[in-house]
Protein backbone atom coordinates (compact mmCIF):
# COMPACT_ATOMS: atom_id res chain seq x y z
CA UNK A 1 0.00 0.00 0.00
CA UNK A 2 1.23 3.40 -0.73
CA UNK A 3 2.18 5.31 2.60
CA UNK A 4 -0.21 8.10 0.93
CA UNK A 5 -3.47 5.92 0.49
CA UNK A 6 -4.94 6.57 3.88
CA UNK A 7 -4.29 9.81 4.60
CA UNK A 8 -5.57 10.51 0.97
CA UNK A 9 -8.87 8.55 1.21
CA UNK A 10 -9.59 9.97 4.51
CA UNK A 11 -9.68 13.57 2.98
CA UNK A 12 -13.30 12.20 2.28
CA UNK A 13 -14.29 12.54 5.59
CA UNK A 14 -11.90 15.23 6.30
CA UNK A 15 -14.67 18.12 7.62
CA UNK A 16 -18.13 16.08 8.57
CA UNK A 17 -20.83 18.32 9.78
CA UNK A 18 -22.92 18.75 13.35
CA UNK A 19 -25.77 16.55 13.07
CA UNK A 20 -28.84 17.38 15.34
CA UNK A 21 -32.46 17.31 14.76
CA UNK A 22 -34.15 18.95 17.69
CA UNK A 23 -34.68 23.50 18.11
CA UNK A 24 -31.51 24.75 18.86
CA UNK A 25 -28.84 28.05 18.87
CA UNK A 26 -25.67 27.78 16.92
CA UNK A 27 -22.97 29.93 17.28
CA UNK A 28 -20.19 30.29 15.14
CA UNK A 29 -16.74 31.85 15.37
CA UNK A 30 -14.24 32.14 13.13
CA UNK A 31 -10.46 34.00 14.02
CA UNK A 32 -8.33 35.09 11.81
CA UNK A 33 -4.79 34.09 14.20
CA UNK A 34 -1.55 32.22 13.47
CA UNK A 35 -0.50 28.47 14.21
CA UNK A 36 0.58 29.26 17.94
CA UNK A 37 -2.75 31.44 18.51
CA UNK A 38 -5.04 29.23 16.96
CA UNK A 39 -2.90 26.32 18.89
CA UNK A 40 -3.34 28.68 22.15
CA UNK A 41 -7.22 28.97 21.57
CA UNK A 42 -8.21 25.15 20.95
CA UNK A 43 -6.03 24.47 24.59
CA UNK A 44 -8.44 26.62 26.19
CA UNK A 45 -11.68 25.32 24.38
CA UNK A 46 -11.14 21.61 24.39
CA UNK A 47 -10.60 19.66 27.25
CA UNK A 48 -8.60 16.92 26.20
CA UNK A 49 -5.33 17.21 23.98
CA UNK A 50 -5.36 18.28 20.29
CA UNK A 51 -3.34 16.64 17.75
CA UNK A 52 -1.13 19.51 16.30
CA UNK A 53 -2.12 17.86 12.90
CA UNK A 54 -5.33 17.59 12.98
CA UNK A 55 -7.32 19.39 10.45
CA UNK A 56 -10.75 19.56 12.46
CA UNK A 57 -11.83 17.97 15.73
CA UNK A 58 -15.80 17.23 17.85
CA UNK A 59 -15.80 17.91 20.58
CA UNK A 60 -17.96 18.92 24.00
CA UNK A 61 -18.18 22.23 26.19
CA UNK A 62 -19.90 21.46 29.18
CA UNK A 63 -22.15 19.51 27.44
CA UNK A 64 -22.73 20.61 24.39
CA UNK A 65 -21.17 20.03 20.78
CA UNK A 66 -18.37 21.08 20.38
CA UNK A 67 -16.84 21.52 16.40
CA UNK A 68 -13.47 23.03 15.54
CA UNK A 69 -11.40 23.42 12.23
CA UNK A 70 -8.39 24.67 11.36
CA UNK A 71 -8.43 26.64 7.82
CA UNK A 72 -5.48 27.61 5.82
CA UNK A 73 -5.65 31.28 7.56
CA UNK A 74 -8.61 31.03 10.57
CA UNK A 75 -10.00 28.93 12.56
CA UNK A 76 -13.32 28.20 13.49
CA UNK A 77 -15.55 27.12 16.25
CA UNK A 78 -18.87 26.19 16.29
CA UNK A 79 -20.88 25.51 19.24
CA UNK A 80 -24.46 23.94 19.31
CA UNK A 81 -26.62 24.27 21.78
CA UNK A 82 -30.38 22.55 22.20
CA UNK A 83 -33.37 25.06 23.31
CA UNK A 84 -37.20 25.02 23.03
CA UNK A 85 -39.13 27.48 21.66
CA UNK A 86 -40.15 28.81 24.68
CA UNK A 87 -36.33 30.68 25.09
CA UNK A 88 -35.53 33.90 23.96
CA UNK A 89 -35.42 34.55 20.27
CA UNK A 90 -31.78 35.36 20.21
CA UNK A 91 -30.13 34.16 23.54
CA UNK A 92 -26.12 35.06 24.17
CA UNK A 93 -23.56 32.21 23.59
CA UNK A 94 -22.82 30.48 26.77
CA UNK A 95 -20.28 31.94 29.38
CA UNK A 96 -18.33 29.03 29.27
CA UNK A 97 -17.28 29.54 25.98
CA UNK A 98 -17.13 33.29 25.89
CA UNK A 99 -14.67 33.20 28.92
CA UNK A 100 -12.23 30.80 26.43
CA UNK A 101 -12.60 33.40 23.72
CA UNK A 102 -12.62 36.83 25.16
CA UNK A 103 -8.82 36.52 25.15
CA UNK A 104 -8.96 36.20 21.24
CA UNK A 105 -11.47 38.84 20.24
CA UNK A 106 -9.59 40.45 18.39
CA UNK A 107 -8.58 38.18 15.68
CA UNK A 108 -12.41 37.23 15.39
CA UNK A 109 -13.22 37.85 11.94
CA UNK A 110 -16.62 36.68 11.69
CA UNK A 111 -19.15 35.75 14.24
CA UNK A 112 -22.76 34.33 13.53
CA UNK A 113 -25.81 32.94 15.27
CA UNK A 114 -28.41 30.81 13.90
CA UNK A 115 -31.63 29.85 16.01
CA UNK A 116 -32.93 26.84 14.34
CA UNK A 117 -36.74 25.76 14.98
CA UNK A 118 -39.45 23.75 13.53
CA UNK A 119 -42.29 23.89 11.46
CA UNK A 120 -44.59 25.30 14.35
CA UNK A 121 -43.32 28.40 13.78
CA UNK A 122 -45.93 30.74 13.45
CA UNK A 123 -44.54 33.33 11.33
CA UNK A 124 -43.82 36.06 13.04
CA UNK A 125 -40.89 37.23 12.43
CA UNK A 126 -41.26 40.91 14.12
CA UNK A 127 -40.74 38.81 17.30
CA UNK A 128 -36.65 38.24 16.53
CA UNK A 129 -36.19 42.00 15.68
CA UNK A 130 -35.36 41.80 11.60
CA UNK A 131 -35.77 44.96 9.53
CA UNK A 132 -36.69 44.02 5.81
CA UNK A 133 -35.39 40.78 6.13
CA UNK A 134 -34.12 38.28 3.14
CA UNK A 135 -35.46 34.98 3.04
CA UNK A 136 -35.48 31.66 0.95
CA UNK A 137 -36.83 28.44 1.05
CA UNK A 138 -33.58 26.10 0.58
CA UNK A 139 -33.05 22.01 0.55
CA UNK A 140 -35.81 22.21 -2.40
CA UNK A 141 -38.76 23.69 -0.01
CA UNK A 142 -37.68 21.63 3.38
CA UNK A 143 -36.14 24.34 5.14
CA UNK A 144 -36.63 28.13 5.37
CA UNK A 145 -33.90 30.70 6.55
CA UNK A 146 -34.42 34.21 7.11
CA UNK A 147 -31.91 37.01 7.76
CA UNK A 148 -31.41 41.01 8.03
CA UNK A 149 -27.81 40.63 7.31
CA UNK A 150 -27.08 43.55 10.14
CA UNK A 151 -24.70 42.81 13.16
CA UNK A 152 -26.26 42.88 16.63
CA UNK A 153 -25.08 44.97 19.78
CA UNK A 154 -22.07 42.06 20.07
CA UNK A 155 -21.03 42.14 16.57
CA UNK A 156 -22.77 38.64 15.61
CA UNK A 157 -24.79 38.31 12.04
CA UNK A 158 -28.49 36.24 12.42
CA UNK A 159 -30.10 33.35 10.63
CA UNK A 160 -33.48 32.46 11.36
CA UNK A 161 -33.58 29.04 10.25
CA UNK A 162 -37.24 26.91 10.06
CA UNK A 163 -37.12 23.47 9.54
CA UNK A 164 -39.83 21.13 7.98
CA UNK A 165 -38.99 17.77 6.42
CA UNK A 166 -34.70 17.98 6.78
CA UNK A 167 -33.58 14.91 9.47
CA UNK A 168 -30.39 15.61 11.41
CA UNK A 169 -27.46 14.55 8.77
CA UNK A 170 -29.17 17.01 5.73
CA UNK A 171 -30.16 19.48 8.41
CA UNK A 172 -26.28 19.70 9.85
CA UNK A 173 -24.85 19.89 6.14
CA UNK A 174 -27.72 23.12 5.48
CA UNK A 175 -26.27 24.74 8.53
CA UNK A 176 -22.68 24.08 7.50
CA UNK A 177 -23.61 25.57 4.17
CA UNK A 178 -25.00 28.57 5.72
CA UNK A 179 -21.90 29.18 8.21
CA UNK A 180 -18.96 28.43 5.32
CA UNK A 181 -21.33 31.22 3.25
CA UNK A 182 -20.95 34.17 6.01
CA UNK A 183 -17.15 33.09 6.78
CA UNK A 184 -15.76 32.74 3.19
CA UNK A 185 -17.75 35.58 2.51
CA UNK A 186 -15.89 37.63 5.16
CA UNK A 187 -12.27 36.32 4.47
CA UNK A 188 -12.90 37.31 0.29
CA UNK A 189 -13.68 40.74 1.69
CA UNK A 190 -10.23 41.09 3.59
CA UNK A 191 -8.89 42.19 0.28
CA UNK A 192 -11.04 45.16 0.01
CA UNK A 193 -9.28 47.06 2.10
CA UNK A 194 -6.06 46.38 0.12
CA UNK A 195 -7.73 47.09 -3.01
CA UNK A 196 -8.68 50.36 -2.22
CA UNK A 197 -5.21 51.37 -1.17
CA UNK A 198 -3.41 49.85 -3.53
CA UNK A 199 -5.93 51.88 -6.09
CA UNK A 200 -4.90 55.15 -4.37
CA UNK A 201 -0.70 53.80 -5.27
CA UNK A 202 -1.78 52.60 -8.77
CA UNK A 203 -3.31 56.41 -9.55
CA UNK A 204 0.18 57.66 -8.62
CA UNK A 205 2.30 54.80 -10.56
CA UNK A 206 -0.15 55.94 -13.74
CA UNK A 207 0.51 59.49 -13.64
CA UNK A 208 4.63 58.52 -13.29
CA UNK A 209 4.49 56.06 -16.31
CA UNK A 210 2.38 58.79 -18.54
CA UNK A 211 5.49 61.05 -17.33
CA UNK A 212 8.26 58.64 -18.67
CA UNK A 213 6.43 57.39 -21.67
CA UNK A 214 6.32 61.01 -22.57
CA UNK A 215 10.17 61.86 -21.75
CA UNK A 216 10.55 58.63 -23.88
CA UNK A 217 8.82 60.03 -26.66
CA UNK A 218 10.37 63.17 -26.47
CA UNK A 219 13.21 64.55 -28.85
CA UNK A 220 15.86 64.94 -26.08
CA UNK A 221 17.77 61.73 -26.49
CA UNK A 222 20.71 62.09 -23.90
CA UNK A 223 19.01 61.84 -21.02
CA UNK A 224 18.08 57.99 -21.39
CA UNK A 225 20.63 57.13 -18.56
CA UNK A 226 18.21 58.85 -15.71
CA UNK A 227 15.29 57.74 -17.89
CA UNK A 228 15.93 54.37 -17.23
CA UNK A 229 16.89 54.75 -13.58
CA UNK A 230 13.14 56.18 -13.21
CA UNK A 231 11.53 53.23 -15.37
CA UNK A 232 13.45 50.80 -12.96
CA UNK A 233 12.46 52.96 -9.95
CA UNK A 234 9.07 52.50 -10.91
CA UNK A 235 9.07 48.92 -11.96
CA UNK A 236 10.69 47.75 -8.42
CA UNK A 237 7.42 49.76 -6.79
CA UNK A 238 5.46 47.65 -8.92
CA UNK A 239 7.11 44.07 -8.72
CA UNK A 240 6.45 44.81 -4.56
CA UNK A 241 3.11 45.86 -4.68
CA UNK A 242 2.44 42.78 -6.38
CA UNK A 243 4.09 40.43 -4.34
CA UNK A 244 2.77 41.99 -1.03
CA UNK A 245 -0.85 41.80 -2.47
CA UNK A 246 -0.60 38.55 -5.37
CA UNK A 247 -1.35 36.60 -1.84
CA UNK A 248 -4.56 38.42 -0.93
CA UNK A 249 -6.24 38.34 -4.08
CA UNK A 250 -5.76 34.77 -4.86
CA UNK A 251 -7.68 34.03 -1.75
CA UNK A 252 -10.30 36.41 -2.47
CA UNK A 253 -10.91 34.39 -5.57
CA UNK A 254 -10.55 31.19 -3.90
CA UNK A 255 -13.45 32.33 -1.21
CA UNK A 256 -15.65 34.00 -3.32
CA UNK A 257 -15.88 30.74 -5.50
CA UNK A 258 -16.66 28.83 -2.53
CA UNK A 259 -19.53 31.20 -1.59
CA UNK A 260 -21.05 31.05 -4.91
CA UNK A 261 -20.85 27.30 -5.24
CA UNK A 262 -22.38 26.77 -1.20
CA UNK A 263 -24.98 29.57 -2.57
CA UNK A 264 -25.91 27.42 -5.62
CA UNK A 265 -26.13 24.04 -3.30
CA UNK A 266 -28.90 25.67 -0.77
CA UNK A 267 -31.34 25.59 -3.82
CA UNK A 268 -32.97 28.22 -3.08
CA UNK A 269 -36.48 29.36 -4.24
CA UNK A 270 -38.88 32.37 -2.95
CA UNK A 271 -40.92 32.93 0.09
CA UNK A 272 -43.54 35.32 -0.32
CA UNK A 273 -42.29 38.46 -1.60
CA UNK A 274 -38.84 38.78 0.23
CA UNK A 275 -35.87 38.84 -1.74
CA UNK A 276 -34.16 36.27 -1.64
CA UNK A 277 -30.50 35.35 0.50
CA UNK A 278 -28.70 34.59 -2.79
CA UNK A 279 -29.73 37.36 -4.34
CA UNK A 280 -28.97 39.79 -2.03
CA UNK A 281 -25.31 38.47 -1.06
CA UNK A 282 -24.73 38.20 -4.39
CA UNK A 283 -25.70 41.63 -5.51
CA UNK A 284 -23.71 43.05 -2.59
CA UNK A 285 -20.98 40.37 -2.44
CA UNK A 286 -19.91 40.73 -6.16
CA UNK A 287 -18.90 43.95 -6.38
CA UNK A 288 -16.61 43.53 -3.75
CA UNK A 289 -14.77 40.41 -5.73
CA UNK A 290 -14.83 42.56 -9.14
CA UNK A 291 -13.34 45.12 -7.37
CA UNK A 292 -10.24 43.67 -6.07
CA UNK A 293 -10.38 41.50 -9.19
CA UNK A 294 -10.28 44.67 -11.61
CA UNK A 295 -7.92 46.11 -8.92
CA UNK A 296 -5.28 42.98 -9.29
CA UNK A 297 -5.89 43.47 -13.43
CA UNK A 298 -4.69 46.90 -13.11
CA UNK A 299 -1.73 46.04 -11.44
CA UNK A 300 -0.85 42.91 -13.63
CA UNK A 301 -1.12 45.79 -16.46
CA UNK A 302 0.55 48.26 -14.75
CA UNK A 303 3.22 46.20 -14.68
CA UNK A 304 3.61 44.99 -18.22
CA UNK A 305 3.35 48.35 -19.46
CA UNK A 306 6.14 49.69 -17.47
CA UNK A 307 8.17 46.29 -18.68
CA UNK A 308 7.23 47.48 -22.20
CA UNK A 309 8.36 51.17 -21.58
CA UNK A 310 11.48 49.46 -20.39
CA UNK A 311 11.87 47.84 -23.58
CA UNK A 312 11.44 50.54 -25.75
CA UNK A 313 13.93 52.35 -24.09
CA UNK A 314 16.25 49.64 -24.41
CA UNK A 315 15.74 49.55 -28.18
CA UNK A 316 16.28 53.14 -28.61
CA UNK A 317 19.73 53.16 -26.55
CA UNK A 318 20.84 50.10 -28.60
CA UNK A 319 19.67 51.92 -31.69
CA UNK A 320 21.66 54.64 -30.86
CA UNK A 321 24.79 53.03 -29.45
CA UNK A 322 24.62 50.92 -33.16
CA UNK A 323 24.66 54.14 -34.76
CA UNK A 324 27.63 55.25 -32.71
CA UNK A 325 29.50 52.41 -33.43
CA UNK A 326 28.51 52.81 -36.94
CA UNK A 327 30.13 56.29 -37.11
CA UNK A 328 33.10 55.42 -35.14
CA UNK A 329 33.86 52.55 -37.57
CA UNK A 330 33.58 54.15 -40.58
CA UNK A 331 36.04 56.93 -38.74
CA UNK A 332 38.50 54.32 -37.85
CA UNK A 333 38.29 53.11 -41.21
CA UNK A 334 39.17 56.55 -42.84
CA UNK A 335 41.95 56.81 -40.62
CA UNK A 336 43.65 53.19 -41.61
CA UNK A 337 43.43 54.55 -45.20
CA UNK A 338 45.05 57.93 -44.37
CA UNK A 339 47.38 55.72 -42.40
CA UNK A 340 47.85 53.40 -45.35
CA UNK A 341 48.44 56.41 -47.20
CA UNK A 342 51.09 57.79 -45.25
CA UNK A 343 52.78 54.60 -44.47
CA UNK A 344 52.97 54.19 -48.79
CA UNK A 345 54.24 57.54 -48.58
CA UNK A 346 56.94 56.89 -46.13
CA UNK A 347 58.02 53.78 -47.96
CA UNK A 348 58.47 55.34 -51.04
CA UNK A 349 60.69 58.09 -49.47
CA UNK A 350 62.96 55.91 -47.29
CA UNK A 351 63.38 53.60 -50.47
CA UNK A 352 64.74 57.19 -52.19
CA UNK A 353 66.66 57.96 -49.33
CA UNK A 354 67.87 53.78 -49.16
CA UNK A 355 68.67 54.64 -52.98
CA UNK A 356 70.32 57.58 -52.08
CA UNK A 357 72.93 56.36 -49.37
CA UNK A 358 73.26 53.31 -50.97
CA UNK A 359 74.86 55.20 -54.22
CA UNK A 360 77.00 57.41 -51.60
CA UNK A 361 78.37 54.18 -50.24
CA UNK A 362 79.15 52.69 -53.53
CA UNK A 363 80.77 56.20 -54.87
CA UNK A 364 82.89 56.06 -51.45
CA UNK A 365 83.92 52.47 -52.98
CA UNK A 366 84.94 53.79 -55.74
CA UNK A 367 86.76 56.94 -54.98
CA UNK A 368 88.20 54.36 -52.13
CA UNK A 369 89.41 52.34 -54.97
CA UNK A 370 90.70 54.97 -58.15
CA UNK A 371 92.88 56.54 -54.72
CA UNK A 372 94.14 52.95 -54.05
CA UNK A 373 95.49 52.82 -57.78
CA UNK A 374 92.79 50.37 -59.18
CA UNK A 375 92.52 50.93 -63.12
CA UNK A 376 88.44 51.30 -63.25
CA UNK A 377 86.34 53.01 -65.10
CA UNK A 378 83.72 55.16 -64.20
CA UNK A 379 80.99 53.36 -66.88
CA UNK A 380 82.64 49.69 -65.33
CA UNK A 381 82.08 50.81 -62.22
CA UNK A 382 78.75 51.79 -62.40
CA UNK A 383 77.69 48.09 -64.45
CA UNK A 384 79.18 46.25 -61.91
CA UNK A 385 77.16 48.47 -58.67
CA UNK A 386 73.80 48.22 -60.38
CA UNK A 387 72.89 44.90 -59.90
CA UNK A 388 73.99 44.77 -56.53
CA UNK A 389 71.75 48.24 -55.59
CA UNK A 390 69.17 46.37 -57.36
CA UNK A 391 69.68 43.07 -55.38
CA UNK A 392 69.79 45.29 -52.12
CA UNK A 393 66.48 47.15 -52.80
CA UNK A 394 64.57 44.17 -54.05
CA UNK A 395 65.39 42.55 -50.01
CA UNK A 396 64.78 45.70 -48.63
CA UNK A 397 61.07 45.75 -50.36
CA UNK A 398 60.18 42.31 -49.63
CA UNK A 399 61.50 42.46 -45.93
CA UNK A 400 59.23 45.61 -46.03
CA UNK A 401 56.09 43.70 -47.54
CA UNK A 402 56.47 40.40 -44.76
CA UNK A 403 56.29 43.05 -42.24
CA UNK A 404 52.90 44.50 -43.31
CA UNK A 405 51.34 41.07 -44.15
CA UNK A 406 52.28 39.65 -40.39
């Protein structure tokens, strides 16, 4: 067996739901901590030991369900706890469990509350405070769930949630549905933030680039040295926007998918007149993603355009250095041939002057020899020295032409 296969298959069951069946308040947390926090926070909340690897975990808090999981940036907790309808519409989660978590409110990202009862409900929903509430029948007409989508005093979002005909596996999977909906909704929306400060950076970065792409254009041609220094200025700003913020919007993309998909698997249909709890997340909910999506598009942009400026300018610099080089070679070759020149020049005029001390030498000969008493004539003499002048000039010239081939 692979050493893989059962840690693989067991992804399956990975995340099972709450499963209950009877009225009851469910109150969900999710924090938004690191490793040792969230580590720090299940200590306090579960009474036995957690395994460090653990992905999710059920639990009891003084009697009561108990479910944690650990998410790739929060965890969550969610707490169920039976009631009749005779309790308070909207009663506050238990002290035992607030006193584990007060130490941790502020990384709580998202809190919500969902009072679950039956069919006998009469309908009134003035009773649990809602102003122009949202509501759908979901689980194809089995369930209703109502909502206002506004936080209470304590920061916590309500679900009014009727069941008719769903037992206690398809009713725990609804509520699950419901609770991954408001927390993946509210981890997409940490980008928003981001987005709209990174759009206030990205108006600056356009009005530099429509700056350079303009000096670029320009006639002025010798000031591509600080040109470039800007472009690169500019391009490093961009590179580290993008990795500080390539992070955030991924997940925002990852969520929002998720909400749409647990959105689509409530099957939702109308009740009455009230809009319904797809519609109005969605209508509110997608701007937010097309925001930071158009946001992380602008940036992406941003930063091939500045690559392309950078181009461009590297072009025209190699244009211009090839012209340089151009000018400078054809000026190095008009010097070789006013060298080449000259140097034919000179060797003409030392073979003359070669000539001309070479005769001197012989005539010294000569006179050397008439003073000496040797019977020679001038016209013998000057048979006899010609070949050897000759002889002594053809050397010099080919000595002269080795030297310039080599």
């Amino acid at each position: 067996m692979h050493p893989q296969r059962l840690i693989l298959h067991n992804e399956l069951h990975a995340r099972p739901s709450l499963y209950f069946d009877e009225p009851a308040h469910v109150f969900h947390m999710a924090f938004l901590a690191n490793d040792g926090e969230c580590d720090t926070l299940l200590s306090r909340c579960c009474p036995g030991p957690v395994d460090p690897d653990a992905a999710q975990g059920i639990t009891e808090l003084e009697g009561h369900a108990l479910k944690w999981e650990r998410h790739a940036e929060f965890l969550t907790l969610t707490l169920v706890v039976p009631s009749s309808s005779h309790e308070p519409c909207w009663s506050p989660p238990p002290r035992a469990l607030m006193d584990r978590v007060e130490p941790f409110m502020q990384h709580m990202i998202n809190a919500v509350q969902i009072v679950v009862r039956t069919a006998s409900f009469s309908g009134d929903l003035s009773v649990y405070g809602f102003k122009d509430p949202s509501g759908s029948c979901i689980g194809g007409g089995d369930a209703t769930v109502w909502s206002d989508f506004r936080l209470s005093a304590d920061g916590t979002n309500r679900f009014l949630f009727i069941n008719k005909r769903l037992n206690a596996y398809r009713l725990g999977r609804m509520i699950r549905r419901l609770l991954e909906i408001e927390t993946y909704r509210m981890m997409a929306s940490l980008s928003l933030i981001t987005a709209k400060a990174l759009s206030t950076q990205l108006n600056v970065f356009d009005k530099t680039l429509v700056n350079l792409s303009e000096r670029n254009a320009g006639p002025d041609t010798g000031n591509a040295k600080a040109l470039l220094t800007d472009i690169a200025n500019l391009s490093a700003q961009v590179v580290s926007s993008s990795a500080k913020t390539r992070h955030r919007f991924s997940a925002t993309q990852a969520y929002a998918q998720l909400v749409f998909e647990r959105l689509g698997e409530l099957r939702e249909s109308h009740v009455g007149d009230c809009q319904r709890l797809g519609i109005f997340i969605e209508r509110r909910f997608k701007p937010t993603v097309r925001y930071c999506a158009v946001t992380e598009q602008r940036l992406e942009q941003l930063a091939e355009s500045v690559a392309n400026l950078g181009d461009l300018l590297q072009a025209r610099v190699q244009v211009e250095m090839e012209e340089q080089n151009s000018e400078i070679l054809k000026s190095l070759n008009a010097r070789a041939d006013t060298q080449i020149k000259i140097q034919r020049a000179v060797e003409g005029l030392s073979i003359i002057a070669i000539t001309y001390y070479l005769l001197s030498l012989f005539k010294l000969l000569y006179s050397g020899l008439h003073v000496m008493g040797a019977d020679i004539s001038a016209r013998d003499a000057m048979l006899a020295m010609t070949p050897i002048a000759l002889c002594v000039l053809l050397f010099i010239l080919i000595r002269i032409r080795k030297a310039k081939e080599h």
